[in-house]
PDB file of N, CA and C in Angstrom:
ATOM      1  N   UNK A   1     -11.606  47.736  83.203  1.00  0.00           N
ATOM      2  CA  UNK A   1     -12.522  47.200  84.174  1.00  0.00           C
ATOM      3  C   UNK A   1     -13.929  47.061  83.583  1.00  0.00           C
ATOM      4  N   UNK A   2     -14.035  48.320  82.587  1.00  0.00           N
ATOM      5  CA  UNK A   2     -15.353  48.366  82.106  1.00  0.00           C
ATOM      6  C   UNK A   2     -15.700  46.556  81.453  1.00  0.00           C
ATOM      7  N   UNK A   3     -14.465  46.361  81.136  1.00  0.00           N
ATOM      8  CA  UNK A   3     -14.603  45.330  79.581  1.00  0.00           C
ATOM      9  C   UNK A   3     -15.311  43.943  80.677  1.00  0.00           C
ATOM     10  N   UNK A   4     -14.154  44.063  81.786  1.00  0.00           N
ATOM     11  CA  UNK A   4     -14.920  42.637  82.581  1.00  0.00           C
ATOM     12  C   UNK A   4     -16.043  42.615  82.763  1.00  0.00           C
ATOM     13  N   UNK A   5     -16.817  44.016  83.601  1.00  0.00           N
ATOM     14  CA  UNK A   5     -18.014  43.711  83.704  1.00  0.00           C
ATOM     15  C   UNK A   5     -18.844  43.334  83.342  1.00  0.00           C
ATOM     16  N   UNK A   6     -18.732  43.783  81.620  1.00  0.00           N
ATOM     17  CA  UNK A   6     -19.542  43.853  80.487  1.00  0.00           C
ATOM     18  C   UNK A   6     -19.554  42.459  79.876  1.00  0.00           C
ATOM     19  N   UNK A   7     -18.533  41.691  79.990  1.00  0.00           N
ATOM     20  CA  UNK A   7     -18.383  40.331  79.707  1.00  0.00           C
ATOM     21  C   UNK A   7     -19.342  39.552  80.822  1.00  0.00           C
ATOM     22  N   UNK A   8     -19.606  40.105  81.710  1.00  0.00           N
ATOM     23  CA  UNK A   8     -20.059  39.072  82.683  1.00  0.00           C
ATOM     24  C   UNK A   8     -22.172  39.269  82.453  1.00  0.00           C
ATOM     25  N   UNK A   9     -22.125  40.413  81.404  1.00  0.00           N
ATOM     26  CA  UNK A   9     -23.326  41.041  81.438  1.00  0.00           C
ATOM     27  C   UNK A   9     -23.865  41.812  82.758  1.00  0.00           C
ATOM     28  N   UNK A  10     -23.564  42.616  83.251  1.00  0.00           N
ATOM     29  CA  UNK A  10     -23.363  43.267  84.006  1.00  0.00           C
ATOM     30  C   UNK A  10     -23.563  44.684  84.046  1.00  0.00           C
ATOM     31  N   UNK A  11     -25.115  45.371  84.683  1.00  0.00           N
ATOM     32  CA  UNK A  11     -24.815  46.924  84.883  1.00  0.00           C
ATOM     33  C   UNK A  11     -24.002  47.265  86.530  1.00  0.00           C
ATOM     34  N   UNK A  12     -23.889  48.996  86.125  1.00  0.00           N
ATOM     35  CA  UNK A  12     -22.915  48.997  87.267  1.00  0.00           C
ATOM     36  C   UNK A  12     -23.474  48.538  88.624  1.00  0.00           C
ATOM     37  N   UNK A  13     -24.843  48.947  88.742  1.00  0.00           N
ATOM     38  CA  UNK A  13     -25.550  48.874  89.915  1.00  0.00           C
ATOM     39  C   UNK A  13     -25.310  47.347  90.452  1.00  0.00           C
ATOM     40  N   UNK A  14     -25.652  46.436  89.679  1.00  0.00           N
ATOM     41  CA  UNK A  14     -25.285  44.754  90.028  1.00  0.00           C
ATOM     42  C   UNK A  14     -24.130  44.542  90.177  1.00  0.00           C
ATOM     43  N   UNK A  15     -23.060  45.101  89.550  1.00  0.00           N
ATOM     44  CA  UNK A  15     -21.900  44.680  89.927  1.00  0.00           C
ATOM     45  C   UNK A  15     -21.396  44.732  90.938  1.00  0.00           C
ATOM     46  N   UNK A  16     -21.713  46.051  91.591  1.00  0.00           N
ATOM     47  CA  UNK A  16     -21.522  46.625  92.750  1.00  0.00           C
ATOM     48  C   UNK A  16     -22.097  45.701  94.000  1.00  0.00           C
ATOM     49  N   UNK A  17     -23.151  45.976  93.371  1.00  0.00           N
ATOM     50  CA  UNK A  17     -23.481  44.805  95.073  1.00  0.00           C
ATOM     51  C   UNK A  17     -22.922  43.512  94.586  1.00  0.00           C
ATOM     52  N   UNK A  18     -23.166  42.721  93.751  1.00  0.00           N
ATOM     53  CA  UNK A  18     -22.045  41.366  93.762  1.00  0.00           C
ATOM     54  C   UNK A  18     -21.162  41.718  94.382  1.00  0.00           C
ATOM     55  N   UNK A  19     -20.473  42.518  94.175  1.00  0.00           N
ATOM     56  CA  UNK A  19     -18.737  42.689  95.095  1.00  0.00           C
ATOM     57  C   UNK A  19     -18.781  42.618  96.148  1.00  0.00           C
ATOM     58  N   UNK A  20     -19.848  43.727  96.635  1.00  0.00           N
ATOM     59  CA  UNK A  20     -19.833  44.210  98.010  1.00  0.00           C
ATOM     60  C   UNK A  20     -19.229  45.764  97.731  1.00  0.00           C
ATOM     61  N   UNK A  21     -19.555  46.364  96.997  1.00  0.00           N
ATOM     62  CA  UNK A  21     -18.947  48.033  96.839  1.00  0.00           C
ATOM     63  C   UNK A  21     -19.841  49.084  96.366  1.00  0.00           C
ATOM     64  N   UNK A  22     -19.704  50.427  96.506  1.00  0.00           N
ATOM     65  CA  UNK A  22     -20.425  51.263  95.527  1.00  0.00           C
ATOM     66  C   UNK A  22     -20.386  51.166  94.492  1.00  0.00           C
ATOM     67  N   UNK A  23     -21.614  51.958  93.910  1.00  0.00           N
ATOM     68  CA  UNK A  23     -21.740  51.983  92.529  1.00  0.00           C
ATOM     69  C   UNK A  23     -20.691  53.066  92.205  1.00  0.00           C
ATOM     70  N   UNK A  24     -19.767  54.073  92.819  1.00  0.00           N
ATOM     71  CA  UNK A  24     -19.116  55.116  92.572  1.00  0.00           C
ATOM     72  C   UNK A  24     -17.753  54.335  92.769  1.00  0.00           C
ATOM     73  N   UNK A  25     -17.693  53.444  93.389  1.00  0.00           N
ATOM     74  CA  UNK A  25     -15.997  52.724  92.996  1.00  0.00           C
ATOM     75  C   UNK A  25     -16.236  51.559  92.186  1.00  0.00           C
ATOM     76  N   UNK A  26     -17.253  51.614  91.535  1.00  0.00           N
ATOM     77  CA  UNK A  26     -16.945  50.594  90.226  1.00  0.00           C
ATOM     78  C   UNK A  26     -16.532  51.758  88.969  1.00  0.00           C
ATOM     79  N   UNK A  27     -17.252  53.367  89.446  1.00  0.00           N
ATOM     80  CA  UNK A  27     -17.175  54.224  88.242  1.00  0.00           C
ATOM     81  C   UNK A  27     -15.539  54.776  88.578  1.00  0.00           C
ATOM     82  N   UNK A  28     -14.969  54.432  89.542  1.00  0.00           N
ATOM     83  CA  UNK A  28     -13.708  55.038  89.928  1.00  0.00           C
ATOM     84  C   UNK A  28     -12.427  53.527  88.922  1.00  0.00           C
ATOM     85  N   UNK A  29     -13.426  52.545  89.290  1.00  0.00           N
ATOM     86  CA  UNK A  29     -12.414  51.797  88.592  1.00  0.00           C
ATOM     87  C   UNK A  29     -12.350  51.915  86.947  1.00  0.00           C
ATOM     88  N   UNK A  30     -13.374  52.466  86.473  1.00  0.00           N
ATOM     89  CA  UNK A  30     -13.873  52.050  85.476  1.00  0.00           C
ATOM     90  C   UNK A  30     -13.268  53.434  84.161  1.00  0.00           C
ATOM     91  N   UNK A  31     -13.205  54.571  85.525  1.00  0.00           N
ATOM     92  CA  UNK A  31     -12.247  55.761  84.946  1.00  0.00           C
ATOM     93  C   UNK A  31     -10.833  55.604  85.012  1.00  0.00           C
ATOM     94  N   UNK A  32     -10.312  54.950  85.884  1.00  0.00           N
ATOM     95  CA  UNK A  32      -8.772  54.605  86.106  1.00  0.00           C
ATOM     96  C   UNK A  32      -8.601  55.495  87.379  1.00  0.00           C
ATOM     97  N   UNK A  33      -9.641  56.105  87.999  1.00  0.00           N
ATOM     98  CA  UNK A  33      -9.021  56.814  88.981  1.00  0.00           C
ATOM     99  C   UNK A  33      -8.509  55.980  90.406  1.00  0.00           C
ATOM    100  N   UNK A  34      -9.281  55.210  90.312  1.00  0.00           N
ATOM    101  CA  UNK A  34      -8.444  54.518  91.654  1.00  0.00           C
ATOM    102  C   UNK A  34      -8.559  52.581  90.756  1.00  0.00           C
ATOM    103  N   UNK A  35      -7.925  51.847  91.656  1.00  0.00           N
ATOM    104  CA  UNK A  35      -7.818  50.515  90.558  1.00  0.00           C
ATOM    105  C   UNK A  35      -8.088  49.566  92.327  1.00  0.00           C
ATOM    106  N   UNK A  36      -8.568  48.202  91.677  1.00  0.00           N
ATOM    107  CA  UNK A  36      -9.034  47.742  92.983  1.00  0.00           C
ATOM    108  C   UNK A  36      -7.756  46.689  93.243  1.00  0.00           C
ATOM    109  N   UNK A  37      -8.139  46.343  94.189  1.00  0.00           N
ATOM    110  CA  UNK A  37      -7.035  45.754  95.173  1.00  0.00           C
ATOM    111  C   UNK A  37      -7.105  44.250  94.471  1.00  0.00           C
ATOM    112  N   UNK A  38      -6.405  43.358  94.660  1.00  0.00           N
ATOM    113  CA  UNK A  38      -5.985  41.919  93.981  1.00  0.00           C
ATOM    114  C   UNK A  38      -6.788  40.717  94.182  1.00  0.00           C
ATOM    115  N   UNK A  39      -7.504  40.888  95.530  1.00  0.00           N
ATOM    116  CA  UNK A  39      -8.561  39.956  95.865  1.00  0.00           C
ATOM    117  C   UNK A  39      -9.886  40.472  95.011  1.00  0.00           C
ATOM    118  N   UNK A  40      -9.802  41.767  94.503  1.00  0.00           N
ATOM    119  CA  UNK A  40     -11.482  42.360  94.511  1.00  0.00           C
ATOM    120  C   UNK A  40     -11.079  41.929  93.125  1.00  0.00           C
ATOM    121  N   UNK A  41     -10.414  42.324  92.365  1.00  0.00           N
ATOM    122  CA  UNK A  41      -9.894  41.648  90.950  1.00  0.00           C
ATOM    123  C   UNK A  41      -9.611  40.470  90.311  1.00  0.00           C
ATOM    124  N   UNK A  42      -9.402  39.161  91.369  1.00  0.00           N
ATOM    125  CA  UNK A  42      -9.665  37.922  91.006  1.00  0.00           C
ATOM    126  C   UNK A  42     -11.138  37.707  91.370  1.00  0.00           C
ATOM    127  N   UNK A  43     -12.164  38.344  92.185  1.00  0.00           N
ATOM    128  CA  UNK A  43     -13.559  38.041  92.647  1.00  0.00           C
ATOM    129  C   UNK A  43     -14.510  38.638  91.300  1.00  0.00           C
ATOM    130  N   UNK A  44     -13.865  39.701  90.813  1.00  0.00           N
ATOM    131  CA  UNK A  44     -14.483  40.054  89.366  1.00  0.00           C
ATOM    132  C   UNK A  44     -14.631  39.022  88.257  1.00  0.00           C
ATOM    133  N   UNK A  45     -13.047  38.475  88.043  1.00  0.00           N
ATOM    134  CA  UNK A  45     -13.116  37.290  86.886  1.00  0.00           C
ATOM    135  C   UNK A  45     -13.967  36.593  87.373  1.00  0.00           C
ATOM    136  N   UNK A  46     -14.038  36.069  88.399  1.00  0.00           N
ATOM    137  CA  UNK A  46     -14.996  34.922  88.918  1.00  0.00           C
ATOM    138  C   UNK A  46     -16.353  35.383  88.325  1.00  0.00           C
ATOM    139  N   UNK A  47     -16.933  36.594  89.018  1.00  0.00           N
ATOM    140  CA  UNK A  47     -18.004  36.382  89.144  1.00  0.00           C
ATOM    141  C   UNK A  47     -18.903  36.809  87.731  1.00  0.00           C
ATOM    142  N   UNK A  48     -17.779  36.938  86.785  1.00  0.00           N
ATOM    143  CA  UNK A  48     -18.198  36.902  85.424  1.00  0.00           C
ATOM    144  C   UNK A  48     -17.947  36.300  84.875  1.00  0.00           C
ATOM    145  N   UNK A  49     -17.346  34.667  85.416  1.00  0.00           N
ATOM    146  CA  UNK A  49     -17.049  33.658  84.475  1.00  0.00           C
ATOM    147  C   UNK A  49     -15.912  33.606  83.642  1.00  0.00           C
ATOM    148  N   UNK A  50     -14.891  34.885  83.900  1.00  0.00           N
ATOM    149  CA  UNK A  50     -13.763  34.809  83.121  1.00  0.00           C
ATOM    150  C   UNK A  50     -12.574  33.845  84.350  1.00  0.00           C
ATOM    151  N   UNK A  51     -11.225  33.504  83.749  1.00  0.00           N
ATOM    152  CA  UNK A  51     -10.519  32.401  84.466  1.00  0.00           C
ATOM    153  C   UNK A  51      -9.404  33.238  84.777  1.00  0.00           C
ATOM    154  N   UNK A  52      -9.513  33.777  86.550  1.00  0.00           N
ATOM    155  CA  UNK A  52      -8.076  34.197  86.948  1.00  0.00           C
ATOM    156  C   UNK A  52      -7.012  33.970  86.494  1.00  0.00           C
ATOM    157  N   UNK A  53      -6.540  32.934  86.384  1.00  0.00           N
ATOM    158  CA  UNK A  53      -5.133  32.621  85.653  1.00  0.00           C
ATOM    159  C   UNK A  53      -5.162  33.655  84.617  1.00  0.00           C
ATOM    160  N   UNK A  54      -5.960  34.094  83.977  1.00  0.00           N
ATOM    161  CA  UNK A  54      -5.493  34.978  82.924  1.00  0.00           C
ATOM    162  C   UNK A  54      -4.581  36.173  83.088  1.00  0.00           C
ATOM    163  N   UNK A  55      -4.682  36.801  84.329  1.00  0.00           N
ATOM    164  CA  UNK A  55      -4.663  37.560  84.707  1.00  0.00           C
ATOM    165  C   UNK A  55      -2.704  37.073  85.371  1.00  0.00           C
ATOM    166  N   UNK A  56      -2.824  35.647  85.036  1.00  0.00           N
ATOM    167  CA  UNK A  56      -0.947  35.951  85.404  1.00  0.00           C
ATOM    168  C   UNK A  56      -0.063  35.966  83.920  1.00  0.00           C
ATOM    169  N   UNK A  57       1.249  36.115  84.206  1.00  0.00           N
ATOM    170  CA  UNK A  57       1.643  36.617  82.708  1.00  0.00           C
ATOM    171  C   UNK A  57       2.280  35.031  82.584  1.00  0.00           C
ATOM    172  N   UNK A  58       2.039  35.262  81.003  1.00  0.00           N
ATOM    173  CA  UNK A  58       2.058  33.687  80.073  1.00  0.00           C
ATOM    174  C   UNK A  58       3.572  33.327  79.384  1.00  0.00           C
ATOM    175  N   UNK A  59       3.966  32.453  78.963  1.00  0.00           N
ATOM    176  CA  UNK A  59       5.035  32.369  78.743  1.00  0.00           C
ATOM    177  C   UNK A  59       6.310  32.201  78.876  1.00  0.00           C
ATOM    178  N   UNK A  60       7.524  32.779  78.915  1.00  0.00           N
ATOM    179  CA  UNK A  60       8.506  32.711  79.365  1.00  0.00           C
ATOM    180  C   UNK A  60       8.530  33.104  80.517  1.00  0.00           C
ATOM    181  N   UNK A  61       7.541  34.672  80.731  1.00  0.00           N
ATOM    182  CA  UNK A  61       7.527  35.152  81.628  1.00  0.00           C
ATOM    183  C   UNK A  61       6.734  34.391  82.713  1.00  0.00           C
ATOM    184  N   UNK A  62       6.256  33.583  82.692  1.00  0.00           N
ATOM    185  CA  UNK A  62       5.326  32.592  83.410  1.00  0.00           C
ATOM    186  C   UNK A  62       6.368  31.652  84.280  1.00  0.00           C
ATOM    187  N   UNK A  63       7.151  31.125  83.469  1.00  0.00           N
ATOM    188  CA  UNK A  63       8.109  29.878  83.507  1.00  0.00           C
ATOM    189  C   UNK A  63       8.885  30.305  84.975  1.00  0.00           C
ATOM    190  N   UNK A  64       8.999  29.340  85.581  1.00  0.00           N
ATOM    191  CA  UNK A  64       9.747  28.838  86.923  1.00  0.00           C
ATOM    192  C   UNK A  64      10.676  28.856  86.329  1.00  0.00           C
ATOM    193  N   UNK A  65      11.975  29.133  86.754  1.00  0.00           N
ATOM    194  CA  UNK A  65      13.665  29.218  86.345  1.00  0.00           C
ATOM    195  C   UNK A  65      14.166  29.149  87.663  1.00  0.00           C
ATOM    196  N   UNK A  66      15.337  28.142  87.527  1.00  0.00           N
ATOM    197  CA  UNK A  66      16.286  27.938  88.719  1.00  0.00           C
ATOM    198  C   UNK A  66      17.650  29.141  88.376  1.00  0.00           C
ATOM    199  N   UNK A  67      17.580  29.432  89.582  1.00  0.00           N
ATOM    200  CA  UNK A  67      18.697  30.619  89.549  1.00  0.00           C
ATOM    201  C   UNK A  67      20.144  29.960  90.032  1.00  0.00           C
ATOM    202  N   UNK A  68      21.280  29.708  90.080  1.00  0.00           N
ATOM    203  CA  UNK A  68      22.593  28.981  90.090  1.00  0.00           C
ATOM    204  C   UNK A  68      23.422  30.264  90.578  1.00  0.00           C
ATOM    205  N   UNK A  69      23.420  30.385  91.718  1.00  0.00           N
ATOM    206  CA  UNK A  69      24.202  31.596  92.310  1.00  0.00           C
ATOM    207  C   UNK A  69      25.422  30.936  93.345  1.00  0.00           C
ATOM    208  N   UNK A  70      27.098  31.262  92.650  1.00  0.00           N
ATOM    209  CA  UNK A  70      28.128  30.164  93.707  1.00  0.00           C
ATOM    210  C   UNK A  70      28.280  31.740  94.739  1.00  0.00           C
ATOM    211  N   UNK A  71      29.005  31.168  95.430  1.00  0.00           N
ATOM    212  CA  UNK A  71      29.002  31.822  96.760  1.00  0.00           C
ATOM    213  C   UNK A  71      29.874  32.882  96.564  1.00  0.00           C
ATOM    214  N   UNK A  72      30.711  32.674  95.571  1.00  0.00           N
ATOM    215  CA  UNK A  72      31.951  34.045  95.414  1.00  0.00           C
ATOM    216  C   UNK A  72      31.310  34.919  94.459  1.00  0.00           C
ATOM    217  N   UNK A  73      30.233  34.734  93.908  1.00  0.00           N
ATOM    218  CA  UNK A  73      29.575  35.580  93.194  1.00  0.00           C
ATOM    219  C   UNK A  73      28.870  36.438  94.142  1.00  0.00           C
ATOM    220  N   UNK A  74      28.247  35.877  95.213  1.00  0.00           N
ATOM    221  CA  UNK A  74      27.599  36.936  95.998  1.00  0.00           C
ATOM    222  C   UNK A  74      28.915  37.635  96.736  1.00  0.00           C
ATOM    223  N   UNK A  75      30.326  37.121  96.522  1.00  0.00           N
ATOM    224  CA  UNK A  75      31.081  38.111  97.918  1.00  0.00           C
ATOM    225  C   UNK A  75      31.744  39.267  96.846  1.00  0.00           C
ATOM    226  N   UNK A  76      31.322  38.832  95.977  1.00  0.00           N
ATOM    227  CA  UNK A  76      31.668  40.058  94.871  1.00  0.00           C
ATOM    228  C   UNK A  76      31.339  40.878  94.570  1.00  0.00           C
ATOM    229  N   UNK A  77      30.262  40.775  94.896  1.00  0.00           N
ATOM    230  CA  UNK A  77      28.750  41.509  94.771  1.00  0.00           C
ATOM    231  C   UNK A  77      29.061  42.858  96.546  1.00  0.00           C
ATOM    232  N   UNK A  78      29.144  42.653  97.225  1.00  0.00           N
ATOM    233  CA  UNK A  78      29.391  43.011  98.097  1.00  0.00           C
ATOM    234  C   UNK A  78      30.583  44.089  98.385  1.00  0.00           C
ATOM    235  N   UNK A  79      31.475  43.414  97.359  1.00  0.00           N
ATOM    236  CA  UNK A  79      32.784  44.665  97.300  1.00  0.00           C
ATOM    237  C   UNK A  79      32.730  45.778  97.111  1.00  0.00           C
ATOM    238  N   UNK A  80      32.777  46.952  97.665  1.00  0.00           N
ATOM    239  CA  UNK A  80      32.606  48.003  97.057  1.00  0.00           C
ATOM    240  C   UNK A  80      33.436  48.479  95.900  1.00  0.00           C
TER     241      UNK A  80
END
């Protein structure tokens, strides 16, 4: 967490109010003791100019895949 801030040039005190938070849950994020929620974590990249998307995973693991499931496969699945 530290690294984003610091990219955005950023002390804790400013960061904090940019967000809308204490200066003691930027130091909570910043220790690993508590981690912020998914909206407060894409509002960080933003507001330091880094690009959310980064933040999804790249690659294969990225890639849309069609799944091909026939119907006796799921009643098989089911059998004990």
């Amino acid at each position: 967490m530290q690294q984003i801030r610091l990219a955005g040039n950023y002390n804790v005190s400013r960061f904090a109010k940019k967000l809308g938070v204490s200066k003691q849950t930027i130091y909570n994020w910043e220790s690993g003791e508590t981690s912020p929620d998914t909206s407060l974590l894409i509002k960080m990249y933003i507001v330091c100019g880094l690009n959310p998307k980064s933040l999804l995973p790249q690659g294969k693991l990225g890639e849309k895949k069609q799944c091909k499931l026939k119907v006796k496969d799921v009643d098989k699945a089911r059998i004990p």
